[in-house]
C-alpha atoms as a PDB file:
ATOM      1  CA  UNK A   1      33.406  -3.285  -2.931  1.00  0.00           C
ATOM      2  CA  UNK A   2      33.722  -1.129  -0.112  1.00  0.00           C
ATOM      3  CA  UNK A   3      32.439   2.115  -1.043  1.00  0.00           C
ATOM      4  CA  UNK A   4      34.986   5.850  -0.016  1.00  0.00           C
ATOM      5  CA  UNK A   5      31.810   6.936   1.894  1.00  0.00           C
ATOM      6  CA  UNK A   6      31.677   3.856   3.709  1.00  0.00           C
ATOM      7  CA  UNK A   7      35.891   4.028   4.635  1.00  0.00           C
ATOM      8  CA  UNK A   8      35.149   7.824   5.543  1.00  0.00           C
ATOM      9  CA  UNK A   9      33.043   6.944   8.304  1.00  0.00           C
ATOM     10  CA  UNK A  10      35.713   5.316  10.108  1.00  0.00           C
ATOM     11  CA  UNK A  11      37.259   7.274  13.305  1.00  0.00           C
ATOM     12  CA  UNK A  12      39.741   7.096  15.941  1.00  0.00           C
ATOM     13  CA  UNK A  13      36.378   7.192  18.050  1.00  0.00           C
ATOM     14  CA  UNK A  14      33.439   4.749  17.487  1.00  0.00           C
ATOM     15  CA  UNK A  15      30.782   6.115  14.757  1.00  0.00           C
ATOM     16  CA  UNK A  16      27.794   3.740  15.866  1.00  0.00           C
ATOM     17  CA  UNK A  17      26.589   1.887  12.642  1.00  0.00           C
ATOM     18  CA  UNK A  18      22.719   3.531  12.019  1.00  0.00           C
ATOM     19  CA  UNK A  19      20.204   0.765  11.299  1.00  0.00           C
ATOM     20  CA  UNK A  20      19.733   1.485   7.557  1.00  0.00           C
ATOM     21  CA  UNK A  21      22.779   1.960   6.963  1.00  0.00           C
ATOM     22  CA  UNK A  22      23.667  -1.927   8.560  1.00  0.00           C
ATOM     23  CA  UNK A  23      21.011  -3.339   6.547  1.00  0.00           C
ATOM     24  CA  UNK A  24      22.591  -2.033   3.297  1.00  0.00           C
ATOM     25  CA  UNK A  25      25.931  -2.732   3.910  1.00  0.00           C
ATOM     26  CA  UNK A  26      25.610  -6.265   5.846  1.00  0.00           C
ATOM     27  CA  UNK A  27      26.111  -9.129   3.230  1.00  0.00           C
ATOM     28  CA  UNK A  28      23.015 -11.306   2.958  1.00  0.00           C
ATOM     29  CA  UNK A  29      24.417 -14.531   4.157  1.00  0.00           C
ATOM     30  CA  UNK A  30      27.056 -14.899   6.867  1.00  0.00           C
ATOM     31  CA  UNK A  31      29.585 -18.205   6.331  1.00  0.00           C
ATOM     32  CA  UNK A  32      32.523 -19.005   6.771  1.00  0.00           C
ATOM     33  CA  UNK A  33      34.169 -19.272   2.760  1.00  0.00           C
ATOM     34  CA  UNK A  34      38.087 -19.445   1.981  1.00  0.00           C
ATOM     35  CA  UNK A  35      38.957 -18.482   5.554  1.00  0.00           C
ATOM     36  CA  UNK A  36      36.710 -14.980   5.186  1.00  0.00           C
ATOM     37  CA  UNK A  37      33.239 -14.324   6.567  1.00  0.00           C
ATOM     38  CA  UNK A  38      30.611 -13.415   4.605  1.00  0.00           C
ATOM     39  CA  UNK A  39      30.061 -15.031   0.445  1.00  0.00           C
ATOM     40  CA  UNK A  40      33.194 -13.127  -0.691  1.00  0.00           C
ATOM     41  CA  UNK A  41      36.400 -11.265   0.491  1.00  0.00           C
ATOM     42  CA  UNK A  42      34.775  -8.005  -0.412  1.00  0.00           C
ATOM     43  CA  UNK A  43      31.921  -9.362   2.440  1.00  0.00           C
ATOM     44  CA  UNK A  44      34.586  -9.579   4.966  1.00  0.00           C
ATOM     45  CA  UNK A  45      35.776  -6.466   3.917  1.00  0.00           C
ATOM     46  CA  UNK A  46      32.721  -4.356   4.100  1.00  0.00           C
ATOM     47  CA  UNK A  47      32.118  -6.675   7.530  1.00  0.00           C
ATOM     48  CA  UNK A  48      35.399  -5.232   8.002  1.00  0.00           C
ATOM     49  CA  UNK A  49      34.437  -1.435   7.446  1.00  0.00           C
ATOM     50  CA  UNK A  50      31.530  -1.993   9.329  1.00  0.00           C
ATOM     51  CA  UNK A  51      33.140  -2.852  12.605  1.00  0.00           C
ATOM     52  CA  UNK A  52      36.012  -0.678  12.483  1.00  0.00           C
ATOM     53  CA  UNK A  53      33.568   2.149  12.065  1.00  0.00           C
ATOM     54  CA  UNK A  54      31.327   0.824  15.380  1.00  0.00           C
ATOM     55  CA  UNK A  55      33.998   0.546  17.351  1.00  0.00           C
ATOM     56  CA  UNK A  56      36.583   3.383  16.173  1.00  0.00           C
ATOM     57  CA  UNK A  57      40.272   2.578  15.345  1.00  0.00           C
ATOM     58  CA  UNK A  58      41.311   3.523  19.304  1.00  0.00           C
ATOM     59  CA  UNK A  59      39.393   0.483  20.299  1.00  0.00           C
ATOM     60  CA  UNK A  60      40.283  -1.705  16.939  1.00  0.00           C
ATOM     61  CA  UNK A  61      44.329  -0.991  17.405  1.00  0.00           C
ATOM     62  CA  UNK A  62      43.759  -2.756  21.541  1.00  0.00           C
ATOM     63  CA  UNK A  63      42.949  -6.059  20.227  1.00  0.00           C
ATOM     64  CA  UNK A  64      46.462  -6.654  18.493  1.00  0.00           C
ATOM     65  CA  UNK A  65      49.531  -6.604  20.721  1.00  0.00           C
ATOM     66  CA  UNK A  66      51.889  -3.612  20.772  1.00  0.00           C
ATOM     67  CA  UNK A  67      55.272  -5.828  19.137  1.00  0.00           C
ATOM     68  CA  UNK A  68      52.678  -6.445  16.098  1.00  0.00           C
ATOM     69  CA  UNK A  69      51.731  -2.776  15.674  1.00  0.00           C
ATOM     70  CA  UNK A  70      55.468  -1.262  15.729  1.00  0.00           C
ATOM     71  CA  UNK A  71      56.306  -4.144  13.151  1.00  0.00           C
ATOM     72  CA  UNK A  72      53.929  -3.066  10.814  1.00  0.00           C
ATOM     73  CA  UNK A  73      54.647   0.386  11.240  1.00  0.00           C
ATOM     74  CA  UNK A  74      58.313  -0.814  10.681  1.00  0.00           C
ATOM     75  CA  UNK A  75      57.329  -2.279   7.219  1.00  0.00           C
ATOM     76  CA  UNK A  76      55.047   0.356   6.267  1.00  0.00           C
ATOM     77  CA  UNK A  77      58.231   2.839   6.939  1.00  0.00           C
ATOM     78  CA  UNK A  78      60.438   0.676   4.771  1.00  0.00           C
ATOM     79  CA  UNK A  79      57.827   0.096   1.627  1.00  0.00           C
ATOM     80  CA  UNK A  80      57.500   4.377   2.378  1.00  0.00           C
ATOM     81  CA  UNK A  81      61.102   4.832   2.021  1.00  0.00           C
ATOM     82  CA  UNK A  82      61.059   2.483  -1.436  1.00  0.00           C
ATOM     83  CA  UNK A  83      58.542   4.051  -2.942  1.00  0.00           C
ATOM     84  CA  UNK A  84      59.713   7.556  -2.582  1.00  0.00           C
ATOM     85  CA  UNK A  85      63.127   6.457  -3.771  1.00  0.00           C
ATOM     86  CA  UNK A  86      61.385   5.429  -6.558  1.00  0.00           C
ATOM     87  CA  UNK A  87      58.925   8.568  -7.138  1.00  0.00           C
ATOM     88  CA  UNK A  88      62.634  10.539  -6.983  1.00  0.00           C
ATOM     89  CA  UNK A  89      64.235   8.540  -9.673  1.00  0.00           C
ATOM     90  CA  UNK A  90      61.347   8.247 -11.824  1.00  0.00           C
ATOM     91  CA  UNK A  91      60.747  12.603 -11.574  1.00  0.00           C
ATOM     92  CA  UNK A  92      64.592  13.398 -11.585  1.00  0.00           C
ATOM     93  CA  UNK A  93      65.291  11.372 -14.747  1.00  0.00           C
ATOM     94  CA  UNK A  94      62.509  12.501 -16.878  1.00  0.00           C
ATOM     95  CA  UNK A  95      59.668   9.844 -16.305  1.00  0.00           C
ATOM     96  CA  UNK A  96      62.405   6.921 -17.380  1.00  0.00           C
ATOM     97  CA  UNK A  97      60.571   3.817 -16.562  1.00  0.00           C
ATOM     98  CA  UNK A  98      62.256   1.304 -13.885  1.00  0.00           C
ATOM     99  CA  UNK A  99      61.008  -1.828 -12.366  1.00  0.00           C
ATOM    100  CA  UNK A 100      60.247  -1.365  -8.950  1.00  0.00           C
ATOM    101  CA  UNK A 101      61.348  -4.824  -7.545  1.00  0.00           C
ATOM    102  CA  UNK A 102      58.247  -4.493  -4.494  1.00  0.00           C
ATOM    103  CA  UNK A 103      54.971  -3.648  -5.454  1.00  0.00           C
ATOM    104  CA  UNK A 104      53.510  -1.292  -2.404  1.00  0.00           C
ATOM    105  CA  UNK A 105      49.863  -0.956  -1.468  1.00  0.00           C
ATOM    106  CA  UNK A 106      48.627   1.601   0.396  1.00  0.00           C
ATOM    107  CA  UNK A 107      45.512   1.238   2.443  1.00  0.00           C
ATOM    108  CA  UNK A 108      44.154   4.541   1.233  1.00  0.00           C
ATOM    109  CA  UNK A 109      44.544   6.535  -2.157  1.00  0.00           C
ATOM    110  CA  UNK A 110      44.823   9.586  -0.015  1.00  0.00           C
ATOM    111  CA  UNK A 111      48.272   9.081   0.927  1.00  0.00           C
ATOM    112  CA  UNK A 112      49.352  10.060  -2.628  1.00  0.00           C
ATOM    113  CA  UNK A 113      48.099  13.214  -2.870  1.00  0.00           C
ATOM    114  CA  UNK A 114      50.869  14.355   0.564  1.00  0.00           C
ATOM    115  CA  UNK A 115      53.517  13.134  -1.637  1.00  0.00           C
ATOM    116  CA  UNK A 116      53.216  14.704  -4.586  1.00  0.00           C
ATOM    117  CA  UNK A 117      54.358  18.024  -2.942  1.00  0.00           C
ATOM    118  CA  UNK A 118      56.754  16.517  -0.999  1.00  0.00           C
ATOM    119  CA  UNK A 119      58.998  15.284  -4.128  1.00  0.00           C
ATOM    120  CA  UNK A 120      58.281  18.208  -6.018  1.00  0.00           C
END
């Protein structure tokens, strides 16, 4: 698992990987498994971490084209939207549970703490 200390090392701007720290976050074994590198999908994801953090996010967002980043940003906007529809509901009708028909994963737990106050 990819540790919050790890994730918080990650910048718009490249935070060179120090050697000690590669050595204990590089899996032991690099293959190829299920489509991922490394012996696991937490591997690729700490491979993941890893590079993101060497290279920055500037330099990470350049290798996808631009009509792939506004449609994500398009579908992150629209699971936003649900889920805040839903926070409403559920705090204006007295914690009355619903079935959300989308389950929505954000990429960091942070993001929940902004909307808290927001729907207050």
């Amino acid at each position: 698992m990819v540790k919050k200390k790890d994730l918080d090392k990650i910048g718009l701007e490249a935070n060179p990987l120090k050697f000690n720290d590669f050595v204990a976050r590089c899996p032991e074994k690099l293959e190829l498994r299920d489509g991922y590198m490394g012996q696991s999908k937490q591997d690729a994801k700490q491979l993941l971490a890893m590079s993101l953090q060497s290279f920055g996010l500037v330099e990470a967002v350049k290798l996808a084209p631009k009509e792939l980043w506004l449609e994500a940003i398009k579908l992150f906007l629209r699971r936003l939207r649900l889920f805040l529809v839903y926070c409403k509901f559920y705090v204006n009708n007295k914690y009355q549970q619903i079935t959300p028909s989308l389950t929505i994963v954000f990429p960091h737990p942070g993001i929940y703490s902004g909307l808290r106050s927001s729907i207050s």
